[in-house]
C-alpha atoms as a PDB file:
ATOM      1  CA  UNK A   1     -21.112  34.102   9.345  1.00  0.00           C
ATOM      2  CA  UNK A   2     -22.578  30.607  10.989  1.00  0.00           C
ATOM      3  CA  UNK A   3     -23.767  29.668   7.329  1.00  0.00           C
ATOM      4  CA  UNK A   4     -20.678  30.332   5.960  1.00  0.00           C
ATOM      5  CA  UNK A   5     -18.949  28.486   8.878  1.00  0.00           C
ATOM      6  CA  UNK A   6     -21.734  25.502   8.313  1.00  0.00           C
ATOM      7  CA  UNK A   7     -20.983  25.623   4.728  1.00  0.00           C
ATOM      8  CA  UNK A   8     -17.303  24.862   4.834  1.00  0.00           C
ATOM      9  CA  UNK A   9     -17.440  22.389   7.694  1.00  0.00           C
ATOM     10  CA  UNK A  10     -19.748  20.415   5.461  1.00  0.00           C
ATOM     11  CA  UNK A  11     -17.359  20.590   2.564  1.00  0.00           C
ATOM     12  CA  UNK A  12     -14.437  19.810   4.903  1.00  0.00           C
ATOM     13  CA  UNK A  13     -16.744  16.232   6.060  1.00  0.00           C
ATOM     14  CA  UNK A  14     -17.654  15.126   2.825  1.00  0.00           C
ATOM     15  CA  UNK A  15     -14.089  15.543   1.298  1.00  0.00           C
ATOM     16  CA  UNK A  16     -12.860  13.771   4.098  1.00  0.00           C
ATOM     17  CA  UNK A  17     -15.287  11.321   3.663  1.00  0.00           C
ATOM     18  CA  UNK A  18     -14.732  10.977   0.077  1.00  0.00           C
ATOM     19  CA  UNK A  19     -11.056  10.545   0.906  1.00  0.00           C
ATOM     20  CA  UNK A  20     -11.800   7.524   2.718  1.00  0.00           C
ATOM     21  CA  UNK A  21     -14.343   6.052   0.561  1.00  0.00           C
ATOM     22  CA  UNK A  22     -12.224   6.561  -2.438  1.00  0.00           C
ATOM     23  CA  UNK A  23      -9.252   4.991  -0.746  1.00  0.00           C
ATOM     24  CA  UNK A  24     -11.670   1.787  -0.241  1.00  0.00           C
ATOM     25  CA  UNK A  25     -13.111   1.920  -3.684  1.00  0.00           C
ATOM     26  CA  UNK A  26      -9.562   2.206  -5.244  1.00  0.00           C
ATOM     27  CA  UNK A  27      -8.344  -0.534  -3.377  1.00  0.00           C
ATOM     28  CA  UNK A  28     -10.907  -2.412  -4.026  1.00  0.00           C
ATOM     29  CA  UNK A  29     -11.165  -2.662  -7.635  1.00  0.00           C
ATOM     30  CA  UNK A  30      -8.285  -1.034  -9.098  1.00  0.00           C
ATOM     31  CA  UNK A  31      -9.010   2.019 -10.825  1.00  0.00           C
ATOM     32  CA  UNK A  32      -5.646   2.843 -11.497  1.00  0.00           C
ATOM     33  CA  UNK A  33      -4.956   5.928  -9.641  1.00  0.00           C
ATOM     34  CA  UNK A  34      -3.408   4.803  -6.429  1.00  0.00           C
ATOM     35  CA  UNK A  35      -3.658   0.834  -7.175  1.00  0.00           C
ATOM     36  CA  UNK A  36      -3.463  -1.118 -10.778  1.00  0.00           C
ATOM     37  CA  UNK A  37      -6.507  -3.330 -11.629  1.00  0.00           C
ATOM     38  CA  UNK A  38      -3.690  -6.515 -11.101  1.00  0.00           C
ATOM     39  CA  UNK A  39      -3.480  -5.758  -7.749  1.00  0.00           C
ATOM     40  CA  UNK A  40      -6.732  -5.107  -6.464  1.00  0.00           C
ATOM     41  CA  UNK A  41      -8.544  -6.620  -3.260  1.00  0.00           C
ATOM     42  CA  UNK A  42     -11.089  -8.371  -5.836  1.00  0.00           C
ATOM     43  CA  UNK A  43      -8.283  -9.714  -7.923  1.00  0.00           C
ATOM     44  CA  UNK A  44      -6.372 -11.367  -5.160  1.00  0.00           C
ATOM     45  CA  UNK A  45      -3.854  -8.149  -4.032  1.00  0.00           C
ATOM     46  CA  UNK A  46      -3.421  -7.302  -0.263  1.00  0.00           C
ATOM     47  CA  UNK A  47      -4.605  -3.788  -0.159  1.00  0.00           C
ATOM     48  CA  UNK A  48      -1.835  -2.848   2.901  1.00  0.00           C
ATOM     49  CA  UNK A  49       1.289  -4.731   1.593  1.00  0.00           C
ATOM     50  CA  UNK A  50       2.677  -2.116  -0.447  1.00  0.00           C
ATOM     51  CA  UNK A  51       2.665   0.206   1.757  1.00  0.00           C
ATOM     52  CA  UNK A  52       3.860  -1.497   5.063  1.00  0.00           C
ATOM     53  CA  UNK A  53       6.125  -3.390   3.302  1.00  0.00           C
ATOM     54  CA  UNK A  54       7.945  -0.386   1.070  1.00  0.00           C
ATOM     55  CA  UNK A  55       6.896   2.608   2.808  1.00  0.00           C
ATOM     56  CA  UNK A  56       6.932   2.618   6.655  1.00  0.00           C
ATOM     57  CA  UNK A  57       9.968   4.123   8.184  1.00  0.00           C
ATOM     58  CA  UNK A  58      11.646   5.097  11.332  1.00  0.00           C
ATOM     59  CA  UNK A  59      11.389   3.716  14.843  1.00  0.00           C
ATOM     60  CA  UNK A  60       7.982   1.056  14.352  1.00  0.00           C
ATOM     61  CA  UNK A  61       8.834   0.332  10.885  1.00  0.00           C
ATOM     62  CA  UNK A  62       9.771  -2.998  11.887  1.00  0.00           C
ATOM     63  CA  UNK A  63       6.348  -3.566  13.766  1.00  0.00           C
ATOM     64  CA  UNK A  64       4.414  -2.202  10.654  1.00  0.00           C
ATOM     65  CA  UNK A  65       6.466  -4.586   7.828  1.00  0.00           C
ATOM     66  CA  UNK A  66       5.630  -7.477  10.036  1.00  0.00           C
ATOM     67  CA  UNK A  67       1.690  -6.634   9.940  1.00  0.00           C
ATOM     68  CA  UNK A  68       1.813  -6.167   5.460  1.00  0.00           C
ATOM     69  CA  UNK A  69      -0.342  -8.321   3.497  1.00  0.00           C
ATOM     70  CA  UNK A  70      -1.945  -9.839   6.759  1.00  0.00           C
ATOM     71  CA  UNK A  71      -5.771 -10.948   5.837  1.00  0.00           C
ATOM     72  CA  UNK A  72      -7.084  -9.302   9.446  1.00  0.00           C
ATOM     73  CA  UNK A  73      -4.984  -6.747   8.942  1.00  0.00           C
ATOM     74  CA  UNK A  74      -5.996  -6.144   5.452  1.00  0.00           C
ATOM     75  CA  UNK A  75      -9.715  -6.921   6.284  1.00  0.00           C
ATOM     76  CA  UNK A  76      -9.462  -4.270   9.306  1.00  0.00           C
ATOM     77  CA  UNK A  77      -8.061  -1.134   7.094  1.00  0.00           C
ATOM     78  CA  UNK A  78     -10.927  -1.907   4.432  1.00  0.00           C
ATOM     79  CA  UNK A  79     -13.422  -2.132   6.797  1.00  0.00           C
ATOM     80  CA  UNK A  80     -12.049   0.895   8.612  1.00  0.00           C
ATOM     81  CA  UNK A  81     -11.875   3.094   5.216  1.00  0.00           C
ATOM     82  CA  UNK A  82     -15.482   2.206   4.483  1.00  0.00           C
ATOM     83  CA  UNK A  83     -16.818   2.775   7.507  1.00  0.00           C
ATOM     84  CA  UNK A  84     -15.297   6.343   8.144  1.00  0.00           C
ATOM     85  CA  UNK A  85     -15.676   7.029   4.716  1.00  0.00           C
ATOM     86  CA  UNK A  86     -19.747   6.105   5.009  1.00  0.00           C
ATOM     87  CA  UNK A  87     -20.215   8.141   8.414  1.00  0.00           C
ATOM     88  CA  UNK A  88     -18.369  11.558   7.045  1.00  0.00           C
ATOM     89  CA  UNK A  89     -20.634  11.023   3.690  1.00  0.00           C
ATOM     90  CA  UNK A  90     -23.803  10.283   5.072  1.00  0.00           C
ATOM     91  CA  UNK A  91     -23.372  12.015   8.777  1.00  0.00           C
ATOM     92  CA  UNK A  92     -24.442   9.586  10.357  1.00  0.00           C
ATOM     93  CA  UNK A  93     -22.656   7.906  13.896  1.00  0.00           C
ATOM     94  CA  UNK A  94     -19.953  10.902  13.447  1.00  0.00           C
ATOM     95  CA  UNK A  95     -17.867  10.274  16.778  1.00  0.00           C
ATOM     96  CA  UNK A  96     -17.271   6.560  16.022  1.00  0.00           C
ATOM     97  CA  UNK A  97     -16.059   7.116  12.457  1.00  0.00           C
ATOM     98  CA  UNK A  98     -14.388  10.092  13.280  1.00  0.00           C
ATOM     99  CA  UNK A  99     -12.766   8.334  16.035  1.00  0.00           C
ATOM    100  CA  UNK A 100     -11.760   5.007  13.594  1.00  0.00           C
ATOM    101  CA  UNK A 101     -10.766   7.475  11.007  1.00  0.00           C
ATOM    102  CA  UNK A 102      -8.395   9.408  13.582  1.00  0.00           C
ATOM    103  CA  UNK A 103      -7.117   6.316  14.805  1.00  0.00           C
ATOM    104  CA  UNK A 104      -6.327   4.877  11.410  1.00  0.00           C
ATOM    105  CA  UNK A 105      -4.674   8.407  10.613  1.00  0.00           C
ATOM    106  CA  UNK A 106      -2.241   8.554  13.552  1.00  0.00           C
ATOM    107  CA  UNK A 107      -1.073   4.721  13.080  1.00  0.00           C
ATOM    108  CA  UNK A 108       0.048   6.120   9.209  1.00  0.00           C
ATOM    109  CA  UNK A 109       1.479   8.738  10.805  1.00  0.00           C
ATOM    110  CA  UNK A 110       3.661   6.348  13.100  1.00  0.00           C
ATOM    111  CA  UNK A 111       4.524   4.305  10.302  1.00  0.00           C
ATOM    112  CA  UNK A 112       5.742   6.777   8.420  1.00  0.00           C
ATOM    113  CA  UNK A 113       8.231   8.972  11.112  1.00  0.00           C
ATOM    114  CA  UNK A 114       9.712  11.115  10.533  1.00  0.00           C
ATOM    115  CA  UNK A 115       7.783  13.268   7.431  1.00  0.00           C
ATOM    116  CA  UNK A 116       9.628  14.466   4.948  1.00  0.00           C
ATOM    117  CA  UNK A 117       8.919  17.962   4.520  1.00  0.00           C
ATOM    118  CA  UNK A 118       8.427  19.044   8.054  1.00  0.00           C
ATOM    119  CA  UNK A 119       9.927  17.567  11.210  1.00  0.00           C
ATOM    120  CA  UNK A 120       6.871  16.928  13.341  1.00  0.00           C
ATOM    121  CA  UNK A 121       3.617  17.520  11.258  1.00  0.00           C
ATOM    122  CA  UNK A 122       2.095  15.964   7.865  1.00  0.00           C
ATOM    123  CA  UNK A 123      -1.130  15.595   6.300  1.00  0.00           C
ATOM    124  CA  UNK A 124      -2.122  12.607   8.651  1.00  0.00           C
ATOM    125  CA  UNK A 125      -2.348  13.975  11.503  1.00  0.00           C
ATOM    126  CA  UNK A 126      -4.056  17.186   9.873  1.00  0.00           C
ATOM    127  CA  UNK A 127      -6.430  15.017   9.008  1.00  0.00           C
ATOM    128  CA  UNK A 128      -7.319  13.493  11.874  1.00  0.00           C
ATOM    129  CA  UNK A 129      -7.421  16.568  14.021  1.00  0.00           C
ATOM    130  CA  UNK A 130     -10.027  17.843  11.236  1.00  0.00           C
ATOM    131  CA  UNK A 131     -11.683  14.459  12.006  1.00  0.00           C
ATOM    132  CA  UNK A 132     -11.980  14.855  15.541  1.00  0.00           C
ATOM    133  CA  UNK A 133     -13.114  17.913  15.392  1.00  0.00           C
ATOM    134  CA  UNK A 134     -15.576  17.135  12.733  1.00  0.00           C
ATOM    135  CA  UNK A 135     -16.608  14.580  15.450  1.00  0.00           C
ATOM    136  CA  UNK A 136     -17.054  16.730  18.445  1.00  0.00           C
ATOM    137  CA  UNK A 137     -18.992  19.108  16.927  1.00  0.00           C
ATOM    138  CA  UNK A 138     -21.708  16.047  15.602  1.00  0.00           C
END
């Protein structure tokens, strides 16, 4: 039972980890899944505009829009995806990226209240609870 226990918790830290890294490398140079090659980091595109600027809702939305497109701002999430998405991959310095990557999750979370299919709860914050557990157990 503890290998198969092991097993999965590994799977669920890579994956997250790959999540995060992905994000970054998608971002980054455009690969066309979540970002077009004309608006990637490398080719002059803001890698949080689209996002805080269409996307947020709810009570901070007006917070968030005002932060979109931002160079620290951008420079921050980039630096923030590849450094959680590095720790879950390589387990290495766990509690710090889980921490980041928890941190990064709940502030998508805020920007995006209320979720749409369920009135408290969405992936986000699934995610980072898996994260900070992921972390605590390092």
């Amino acid at each position: 039972m503890k290998l198969r226990s092991s097993f999965f918790l590994t799977a669920t830290r890579l994956s997250l980890g790959f999540v995060f890294l992905w994000a970054f490398l998608d971002k980054t140079f455009g690969f066309g899944f979540a970002t077009q090659p004309e608006s990637s980091w490398i080719s002059g595109g803001s890698p949080t505009y689209g996002f805080l600027s269409n996307a947020v809702q709810g009570p901070f939305a007006d917070f968030f829009q005002g932060l979109a497109g931002l160079p620290w701002v951008d420079w921050l999430f980039m630096i923030g995806l590849l450094g959680v998405g590095i720790t879950f991959i390589v387990n290495r310095y766990l509690r710090f990226g889980a921490l980041v990557g928890a941190l990064m999750l709940v502030l998508m979370y805020l920007a995006l209240l209320w979720p749409e299919n369920n009135p408290l709860v969405d992936d986000h914050l699934v995610y980072a609870f898996m994260m900070l557990y992921i972390g605590l157990r390092s």
